[in-house]
N, C-alpha and C. Protein backbone atom coordinates (compact mmCIF):
# COMPACT_ATOMS: atom_id res chain seq x y z
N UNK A 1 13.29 -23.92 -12.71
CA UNK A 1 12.80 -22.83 -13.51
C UNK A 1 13.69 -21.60 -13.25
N UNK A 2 14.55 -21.29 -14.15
CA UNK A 2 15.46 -19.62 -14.15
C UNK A 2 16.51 -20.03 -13.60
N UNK A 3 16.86 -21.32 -12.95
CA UNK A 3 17.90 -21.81 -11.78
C UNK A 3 17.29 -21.94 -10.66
N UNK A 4 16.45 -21.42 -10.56
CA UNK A 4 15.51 -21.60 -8.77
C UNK A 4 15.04 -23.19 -8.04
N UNK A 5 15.27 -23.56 -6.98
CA UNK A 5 14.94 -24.47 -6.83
C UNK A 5 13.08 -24.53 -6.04
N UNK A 6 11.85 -25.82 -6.27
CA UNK A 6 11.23 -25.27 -5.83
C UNK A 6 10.88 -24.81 -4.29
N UNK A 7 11.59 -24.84 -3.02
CA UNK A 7 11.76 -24.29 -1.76
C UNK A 7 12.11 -22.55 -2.25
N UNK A 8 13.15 -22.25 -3.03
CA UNK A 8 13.18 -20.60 -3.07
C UNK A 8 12.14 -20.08 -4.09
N UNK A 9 11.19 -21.07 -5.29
CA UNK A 9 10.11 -20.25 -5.69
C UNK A 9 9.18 -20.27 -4.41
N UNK A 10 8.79 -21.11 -3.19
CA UNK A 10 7.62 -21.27 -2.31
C UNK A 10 8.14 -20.32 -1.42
N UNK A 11 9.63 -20.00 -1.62
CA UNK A 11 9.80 -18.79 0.15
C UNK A 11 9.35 -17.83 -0.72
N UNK A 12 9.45 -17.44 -1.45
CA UNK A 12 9.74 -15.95 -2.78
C UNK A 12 8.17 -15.89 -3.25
N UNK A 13 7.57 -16.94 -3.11
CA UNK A 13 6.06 -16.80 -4.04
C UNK A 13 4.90 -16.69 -2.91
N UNK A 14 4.80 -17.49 -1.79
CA UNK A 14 3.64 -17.44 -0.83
C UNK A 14 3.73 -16.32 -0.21
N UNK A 15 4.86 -15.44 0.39
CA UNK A 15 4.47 -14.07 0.88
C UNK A 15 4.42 -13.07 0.18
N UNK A 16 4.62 -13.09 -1.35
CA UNK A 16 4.08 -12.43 -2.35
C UNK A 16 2.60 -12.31 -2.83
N UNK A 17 2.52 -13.57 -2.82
CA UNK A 17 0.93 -13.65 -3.36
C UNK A 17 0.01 -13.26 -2.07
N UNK A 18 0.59 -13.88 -0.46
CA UNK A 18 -0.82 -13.42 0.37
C UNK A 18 -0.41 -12.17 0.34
N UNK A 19 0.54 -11.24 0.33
CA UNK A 19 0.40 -9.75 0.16
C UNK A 19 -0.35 -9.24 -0.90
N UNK A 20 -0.51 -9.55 -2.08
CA UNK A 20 -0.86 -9.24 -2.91
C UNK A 20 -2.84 -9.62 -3.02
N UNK A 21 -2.70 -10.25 -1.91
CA UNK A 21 -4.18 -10.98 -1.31
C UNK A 21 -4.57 -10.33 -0.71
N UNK A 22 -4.10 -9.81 0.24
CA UNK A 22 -4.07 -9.18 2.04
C UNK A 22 -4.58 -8.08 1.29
N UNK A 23 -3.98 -7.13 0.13
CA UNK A 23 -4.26 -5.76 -0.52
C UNK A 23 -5.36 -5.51 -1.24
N UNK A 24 -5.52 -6.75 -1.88
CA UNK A 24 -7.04 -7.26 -2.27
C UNK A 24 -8.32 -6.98 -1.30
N UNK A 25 -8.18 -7.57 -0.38
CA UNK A 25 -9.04 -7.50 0.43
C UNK A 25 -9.26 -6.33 1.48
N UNK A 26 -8.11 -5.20 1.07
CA UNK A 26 -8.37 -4.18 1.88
C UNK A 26 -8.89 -3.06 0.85
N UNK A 27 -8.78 -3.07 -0.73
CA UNK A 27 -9.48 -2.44 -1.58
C UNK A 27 -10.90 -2.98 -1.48
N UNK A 28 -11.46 -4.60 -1.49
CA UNK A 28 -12.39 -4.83 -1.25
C UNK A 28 -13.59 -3.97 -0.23
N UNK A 29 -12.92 -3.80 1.47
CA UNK A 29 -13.17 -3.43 1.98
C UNK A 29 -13.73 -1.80 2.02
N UNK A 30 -12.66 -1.15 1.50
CA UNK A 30 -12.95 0.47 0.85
C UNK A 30 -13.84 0.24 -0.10
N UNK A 31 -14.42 -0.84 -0.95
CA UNK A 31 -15.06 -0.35 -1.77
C UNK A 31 -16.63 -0.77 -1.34
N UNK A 32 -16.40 -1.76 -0.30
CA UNK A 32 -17.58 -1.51 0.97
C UNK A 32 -17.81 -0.55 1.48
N UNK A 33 -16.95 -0.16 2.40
CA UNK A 33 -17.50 1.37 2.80
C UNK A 33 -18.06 2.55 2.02
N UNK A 34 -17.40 2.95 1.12
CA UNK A 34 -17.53 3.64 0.37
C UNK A 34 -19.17 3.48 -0.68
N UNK A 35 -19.23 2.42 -1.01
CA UNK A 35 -21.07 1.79 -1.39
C UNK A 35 -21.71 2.08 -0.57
N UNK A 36 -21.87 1.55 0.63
CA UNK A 36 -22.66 1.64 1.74
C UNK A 36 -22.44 2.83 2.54
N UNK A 37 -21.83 4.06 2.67
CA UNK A 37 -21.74 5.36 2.89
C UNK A 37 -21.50 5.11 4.22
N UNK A 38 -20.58 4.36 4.36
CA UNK A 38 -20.39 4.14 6.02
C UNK A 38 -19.98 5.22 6.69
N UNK A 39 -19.54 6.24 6.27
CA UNK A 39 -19.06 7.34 7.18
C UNK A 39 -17.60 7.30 7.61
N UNK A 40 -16.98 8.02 8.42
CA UNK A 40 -15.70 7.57 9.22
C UNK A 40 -15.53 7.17 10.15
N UNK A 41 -16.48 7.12 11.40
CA UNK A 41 -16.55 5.44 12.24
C UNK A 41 -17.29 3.84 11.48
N UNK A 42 -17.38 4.13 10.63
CA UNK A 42 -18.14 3.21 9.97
C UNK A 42 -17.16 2.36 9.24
N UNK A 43 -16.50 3.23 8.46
CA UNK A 43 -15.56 2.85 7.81
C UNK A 43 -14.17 1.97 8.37
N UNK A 44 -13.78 2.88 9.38
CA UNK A 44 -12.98 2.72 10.48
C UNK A 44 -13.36 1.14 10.95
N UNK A 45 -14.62 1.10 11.48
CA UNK A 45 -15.29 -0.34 12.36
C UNK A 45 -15.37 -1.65 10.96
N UNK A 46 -15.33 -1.10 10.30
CA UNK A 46 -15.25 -2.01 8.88
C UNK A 46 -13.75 -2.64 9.03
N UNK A 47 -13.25 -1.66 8.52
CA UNK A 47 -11.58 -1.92 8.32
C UNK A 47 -11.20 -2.89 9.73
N UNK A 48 -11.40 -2.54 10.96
CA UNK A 48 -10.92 -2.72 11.92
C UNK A 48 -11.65 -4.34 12.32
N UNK A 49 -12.64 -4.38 12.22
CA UNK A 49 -13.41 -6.20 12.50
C UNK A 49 -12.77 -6.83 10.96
N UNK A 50 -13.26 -6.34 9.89
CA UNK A 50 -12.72 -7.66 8.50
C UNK A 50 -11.37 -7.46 8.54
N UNK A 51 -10.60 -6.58 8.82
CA UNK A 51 -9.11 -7.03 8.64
C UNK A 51 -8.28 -7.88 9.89
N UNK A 52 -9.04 -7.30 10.71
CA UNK A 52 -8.40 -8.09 12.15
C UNK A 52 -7.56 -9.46 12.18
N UNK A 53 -8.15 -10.76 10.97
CA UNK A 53 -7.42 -12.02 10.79
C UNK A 53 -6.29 -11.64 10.09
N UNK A 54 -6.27 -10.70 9.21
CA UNK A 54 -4.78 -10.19 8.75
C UNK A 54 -4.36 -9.64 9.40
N UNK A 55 -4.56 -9.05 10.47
CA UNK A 55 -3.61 -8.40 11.41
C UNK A 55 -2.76 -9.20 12.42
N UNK A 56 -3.85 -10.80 12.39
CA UNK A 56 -3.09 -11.47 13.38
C UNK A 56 -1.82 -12.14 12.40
N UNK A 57 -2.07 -12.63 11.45
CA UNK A 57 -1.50 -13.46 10.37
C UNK A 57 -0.49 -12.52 10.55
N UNK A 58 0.39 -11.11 10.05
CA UNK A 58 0.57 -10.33 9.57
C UNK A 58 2.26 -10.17 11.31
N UNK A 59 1.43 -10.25 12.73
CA UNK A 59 1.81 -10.21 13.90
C UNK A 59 2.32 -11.60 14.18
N UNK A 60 2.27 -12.75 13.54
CA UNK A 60 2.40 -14.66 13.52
C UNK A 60 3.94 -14.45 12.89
N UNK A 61 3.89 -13.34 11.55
CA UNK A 61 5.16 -13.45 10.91
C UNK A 61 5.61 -12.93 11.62
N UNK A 62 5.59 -11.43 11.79
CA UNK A 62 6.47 -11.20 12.67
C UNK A 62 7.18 -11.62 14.43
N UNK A 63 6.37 -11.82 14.99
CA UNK A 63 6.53 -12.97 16.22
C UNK A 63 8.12 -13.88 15.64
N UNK A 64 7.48 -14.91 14.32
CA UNK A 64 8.31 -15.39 14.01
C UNK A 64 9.92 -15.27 13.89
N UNK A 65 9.79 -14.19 13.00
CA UNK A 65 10.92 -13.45 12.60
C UNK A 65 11.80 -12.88 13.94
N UNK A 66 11.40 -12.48 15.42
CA UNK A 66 11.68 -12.13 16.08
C UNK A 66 12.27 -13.19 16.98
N UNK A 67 11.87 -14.72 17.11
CA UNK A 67 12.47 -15.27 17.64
C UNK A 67 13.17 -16.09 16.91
N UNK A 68 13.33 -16.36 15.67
CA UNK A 68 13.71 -16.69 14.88
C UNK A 68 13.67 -18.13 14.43
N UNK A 69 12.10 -18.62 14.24
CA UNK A 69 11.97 -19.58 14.05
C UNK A 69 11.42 -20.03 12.68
């Protein structure tokens, strides 16, 4: 497809889309807090427990990238 083979649409497309996921779910989150009037530790303790698996995911790539595997 365009000349691409499919290995450079799957490097080029999966960290596109979970970014585009990851951002999802952090508007999600604001629009939790923000309903539920969580306040700014509230909000904060929101953001900070539901995003936490993207933070590790997010620290996996980079790890990666650093030793270069």
């Amino acid at each position: 497809m365009f000349g691409f083979t499919p290995e450079e649409i799957e490097a080029i497309g999966l960290p596109l889309s979970l970014t585009v996921l990851m951002v999802w779910m952090l508007l999600i989150i604001w629009n939790l807090a923000k309903e539920s009037k969580a306040g700014k530790f509230g909000t904060f303790v929101l953001f900070f427990v539901l995003s936490f698996g993207m933070l590790g995911f997010i620290a996996k790539s980079i790890i990666q990238k650093i030793i270069g595997l």
